[in-house]
PDB file of N, CA and C in Angstrom:
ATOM      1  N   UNK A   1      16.724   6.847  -4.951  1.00  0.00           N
ATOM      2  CA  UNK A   1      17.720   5.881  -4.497  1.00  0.00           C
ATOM      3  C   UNK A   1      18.662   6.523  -3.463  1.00  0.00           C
ATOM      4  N   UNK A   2      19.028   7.889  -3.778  1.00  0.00           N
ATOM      5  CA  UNK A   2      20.002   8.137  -2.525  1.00  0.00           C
ATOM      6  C   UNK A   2      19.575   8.386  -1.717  1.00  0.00           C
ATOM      7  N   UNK A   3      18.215   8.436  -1.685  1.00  0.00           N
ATOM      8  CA  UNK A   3      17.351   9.216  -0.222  1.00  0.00           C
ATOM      9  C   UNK A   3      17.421   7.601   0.801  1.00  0.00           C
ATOM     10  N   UNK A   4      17.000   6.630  -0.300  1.00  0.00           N
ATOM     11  CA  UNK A   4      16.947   5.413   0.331  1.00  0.00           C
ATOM     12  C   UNK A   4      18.733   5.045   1.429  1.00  0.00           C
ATOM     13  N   UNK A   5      19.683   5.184   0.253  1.00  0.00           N
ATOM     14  CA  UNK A   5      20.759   5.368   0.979  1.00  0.00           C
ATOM     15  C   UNK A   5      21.347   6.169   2.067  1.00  0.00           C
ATOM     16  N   UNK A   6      20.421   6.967   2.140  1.00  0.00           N
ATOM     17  CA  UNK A   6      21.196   8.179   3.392  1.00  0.00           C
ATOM     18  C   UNK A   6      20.227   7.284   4.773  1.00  0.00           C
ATOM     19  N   UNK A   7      19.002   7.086   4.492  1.00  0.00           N
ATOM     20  CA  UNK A   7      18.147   6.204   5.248  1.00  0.00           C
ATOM     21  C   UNK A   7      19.349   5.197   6.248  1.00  0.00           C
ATOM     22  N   UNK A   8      19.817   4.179   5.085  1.00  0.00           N
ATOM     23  CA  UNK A   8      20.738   3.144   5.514  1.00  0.00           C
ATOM     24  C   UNK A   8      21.642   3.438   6.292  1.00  0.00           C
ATOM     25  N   UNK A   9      21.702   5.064   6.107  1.00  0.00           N
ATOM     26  CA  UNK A   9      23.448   4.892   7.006  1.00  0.00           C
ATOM     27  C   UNK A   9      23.071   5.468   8.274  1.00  0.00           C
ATOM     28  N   UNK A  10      21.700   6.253   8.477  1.00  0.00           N
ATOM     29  CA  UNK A  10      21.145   6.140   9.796  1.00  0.00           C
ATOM     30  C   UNK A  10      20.745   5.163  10.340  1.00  0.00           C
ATOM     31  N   UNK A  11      20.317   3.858   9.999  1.00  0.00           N
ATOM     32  CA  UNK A  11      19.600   3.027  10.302  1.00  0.00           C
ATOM     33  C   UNK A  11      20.368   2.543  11.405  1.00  0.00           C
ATOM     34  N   UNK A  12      21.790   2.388  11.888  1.00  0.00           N
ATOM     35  CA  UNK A  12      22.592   1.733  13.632  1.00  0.00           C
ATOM     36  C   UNK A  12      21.574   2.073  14.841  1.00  0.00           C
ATOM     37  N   UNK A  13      20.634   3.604  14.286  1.00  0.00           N
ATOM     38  CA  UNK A  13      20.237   3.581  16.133  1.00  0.00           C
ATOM     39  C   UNK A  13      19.042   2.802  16.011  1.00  0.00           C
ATOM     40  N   UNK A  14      18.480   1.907  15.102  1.00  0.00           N
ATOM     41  CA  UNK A  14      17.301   0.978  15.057  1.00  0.00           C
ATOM     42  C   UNK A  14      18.182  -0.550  15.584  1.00  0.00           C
ATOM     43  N   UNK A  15      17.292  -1.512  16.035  1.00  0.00           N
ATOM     44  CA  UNK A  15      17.569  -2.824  16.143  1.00  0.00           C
ATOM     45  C   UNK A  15      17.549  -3.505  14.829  1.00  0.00           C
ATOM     46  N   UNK A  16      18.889  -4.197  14.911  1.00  0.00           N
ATOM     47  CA  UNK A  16      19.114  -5.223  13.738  1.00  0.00           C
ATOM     48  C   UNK A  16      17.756  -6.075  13.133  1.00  0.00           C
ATOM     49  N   UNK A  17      17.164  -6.498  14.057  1.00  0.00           N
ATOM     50  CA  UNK A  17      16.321  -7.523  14.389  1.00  0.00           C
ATOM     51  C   UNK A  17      15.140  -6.734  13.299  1.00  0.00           C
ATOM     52  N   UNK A  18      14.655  -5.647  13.519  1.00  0.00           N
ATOM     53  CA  UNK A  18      13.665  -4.391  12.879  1.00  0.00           C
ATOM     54  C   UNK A  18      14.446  -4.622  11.395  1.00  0.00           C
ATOM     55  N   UNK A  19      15.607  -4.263  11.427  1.00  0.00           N
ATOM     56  CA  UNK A  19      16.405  -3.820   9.985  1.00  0.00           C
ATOM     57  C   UNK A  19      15.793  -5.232   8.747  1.00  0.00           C
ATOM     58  N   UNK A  20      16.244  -6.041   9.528  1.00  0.00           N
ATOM     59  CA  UNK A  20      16.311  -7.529   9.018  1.00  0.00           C
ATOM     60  C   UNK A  20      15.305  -7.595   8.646  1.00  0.00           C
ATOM     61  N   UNK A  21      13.568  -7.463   9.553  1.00  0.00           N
ATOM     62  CA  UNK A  21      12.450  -8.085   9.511  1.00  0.00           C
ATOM     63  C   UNK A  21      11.912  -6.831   7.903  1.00  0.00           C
ATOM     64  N   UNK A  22      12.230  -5.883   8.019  1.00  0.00           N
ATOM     65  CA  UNK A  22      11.899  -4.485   7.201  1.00  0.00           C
ATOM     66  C   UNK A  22      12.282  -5.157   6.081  1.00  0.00           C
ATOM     67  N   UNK A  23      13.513  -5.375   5.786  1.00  0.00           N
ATOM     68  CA  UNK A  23      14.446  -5.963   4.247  1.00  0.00           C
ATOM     69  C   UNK A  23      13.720  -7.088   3.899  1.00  0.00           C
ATOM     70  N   UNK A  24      13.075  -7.865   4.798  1.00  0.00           N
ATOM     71  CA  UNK A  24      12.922  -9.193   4.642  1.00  0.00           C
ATOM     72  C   UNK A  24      11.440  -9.322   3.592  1.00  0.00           C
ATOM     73  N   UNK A  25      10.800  -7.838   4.459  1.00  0.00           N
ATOM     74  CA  UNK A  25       9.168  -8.206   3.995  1.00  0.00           C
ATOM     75  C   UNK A  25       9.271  -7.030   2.425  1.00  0.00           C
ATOM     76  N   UNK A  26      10.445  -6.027   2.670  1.00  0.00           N
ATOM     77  CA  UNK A  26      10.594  -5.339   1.582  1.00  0.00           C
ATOM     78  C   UNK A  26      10.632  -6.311   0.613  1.00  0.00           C
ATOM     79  N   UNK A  27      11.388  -7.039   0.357  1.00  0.00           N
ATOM     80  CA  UNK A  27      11.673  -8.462  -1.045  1.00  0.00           C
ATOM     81  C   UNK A  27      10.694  -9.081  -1.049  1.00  0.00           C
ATOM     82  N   UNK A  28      10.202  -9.580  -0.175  1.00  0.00           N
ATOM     83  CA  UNK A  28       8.967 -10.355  -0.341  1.00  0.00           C
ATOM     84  C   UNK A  28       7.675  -9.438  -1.547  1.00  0.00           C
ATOM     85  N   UNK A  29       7.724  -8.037  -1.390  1.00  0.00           N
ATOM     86  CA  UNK A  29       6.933  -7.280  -1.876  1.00  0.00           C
ATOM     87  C   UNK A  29       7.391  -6.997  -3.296  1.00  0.00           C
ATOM     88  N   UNK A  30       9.154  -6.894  -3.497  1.00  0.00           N
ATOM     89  CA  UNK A  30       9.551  -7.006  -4.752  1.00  0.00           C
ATOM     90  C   UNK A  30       9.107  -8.012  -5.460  1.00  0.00           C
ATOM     91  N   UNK A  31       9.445  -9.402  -4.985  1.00  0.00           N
ATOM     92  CA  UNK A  31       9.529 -10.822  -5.391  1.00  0.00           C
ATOM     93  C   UNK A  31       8.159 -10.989  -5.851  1.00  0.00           C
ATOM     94  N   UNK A  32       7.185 -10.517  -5.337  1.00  0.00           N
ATOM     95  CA  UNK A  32       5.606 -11.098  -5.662  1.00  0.00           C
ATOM     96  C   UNK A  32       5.515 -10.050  -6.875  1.00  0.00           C
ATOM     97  N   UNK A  33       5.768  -8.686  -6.959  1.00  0.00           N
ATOM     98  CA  UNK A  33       6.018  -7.903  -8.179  1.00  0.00           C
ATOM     99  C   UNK A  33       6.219  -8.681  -9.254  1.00  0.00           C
ATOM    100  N   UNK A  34       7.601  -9.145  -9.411  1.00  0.00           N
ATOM    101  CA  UNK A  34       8.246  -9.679 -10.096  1.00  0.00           C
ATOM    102  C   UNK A  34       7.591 -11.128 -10.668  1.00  0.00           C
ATOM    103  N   UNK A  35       7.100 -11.794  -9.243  1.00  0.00           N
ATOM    104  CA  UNK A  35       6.383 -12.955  -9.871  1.00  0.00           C
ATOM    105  C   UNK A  35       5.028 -12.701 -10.667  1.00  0.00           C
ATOM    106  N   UNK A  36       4.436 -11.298 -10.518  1.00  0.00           N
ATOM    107  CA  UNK A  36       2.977 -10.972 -11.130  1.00  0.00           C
ATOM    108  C   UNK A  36       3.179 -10.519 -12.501  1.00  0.00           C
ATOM    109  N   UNK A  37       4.589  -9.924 -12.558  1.00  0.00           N
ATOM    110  CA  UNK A  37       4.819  -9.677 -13.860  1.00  0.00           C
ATOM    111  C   UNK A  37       5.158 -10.488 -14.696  1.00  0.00           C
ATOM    112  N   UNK A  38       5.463 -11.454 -14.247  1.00  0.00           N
ATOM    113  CA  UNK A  38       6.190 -13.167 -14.842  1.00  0.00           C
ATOM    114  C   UNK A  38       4.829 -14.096 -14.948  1.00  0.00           C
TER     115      UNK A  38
END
């Protein structure tokens, strides 16, 4: 988890647009987890 966090606080010299699309498909990958386990 903090490795993930030190990640985040570099992440300004990437485009928002990248950040967003990354988070977006990250959950999607949780969410289907979550729905396979359900």
């Amino acid at each position: 988890m903090l490795n993930a966090h030190e990640v985040v606080i570099e992440v300004p010299k990437f485009d928002v647009p990248v950040i967003l699309a990354f988070n977006a498909a990250l959950w999607v990958v949780v969410i289907g987890m979550v729905a396979a386990v359900i």
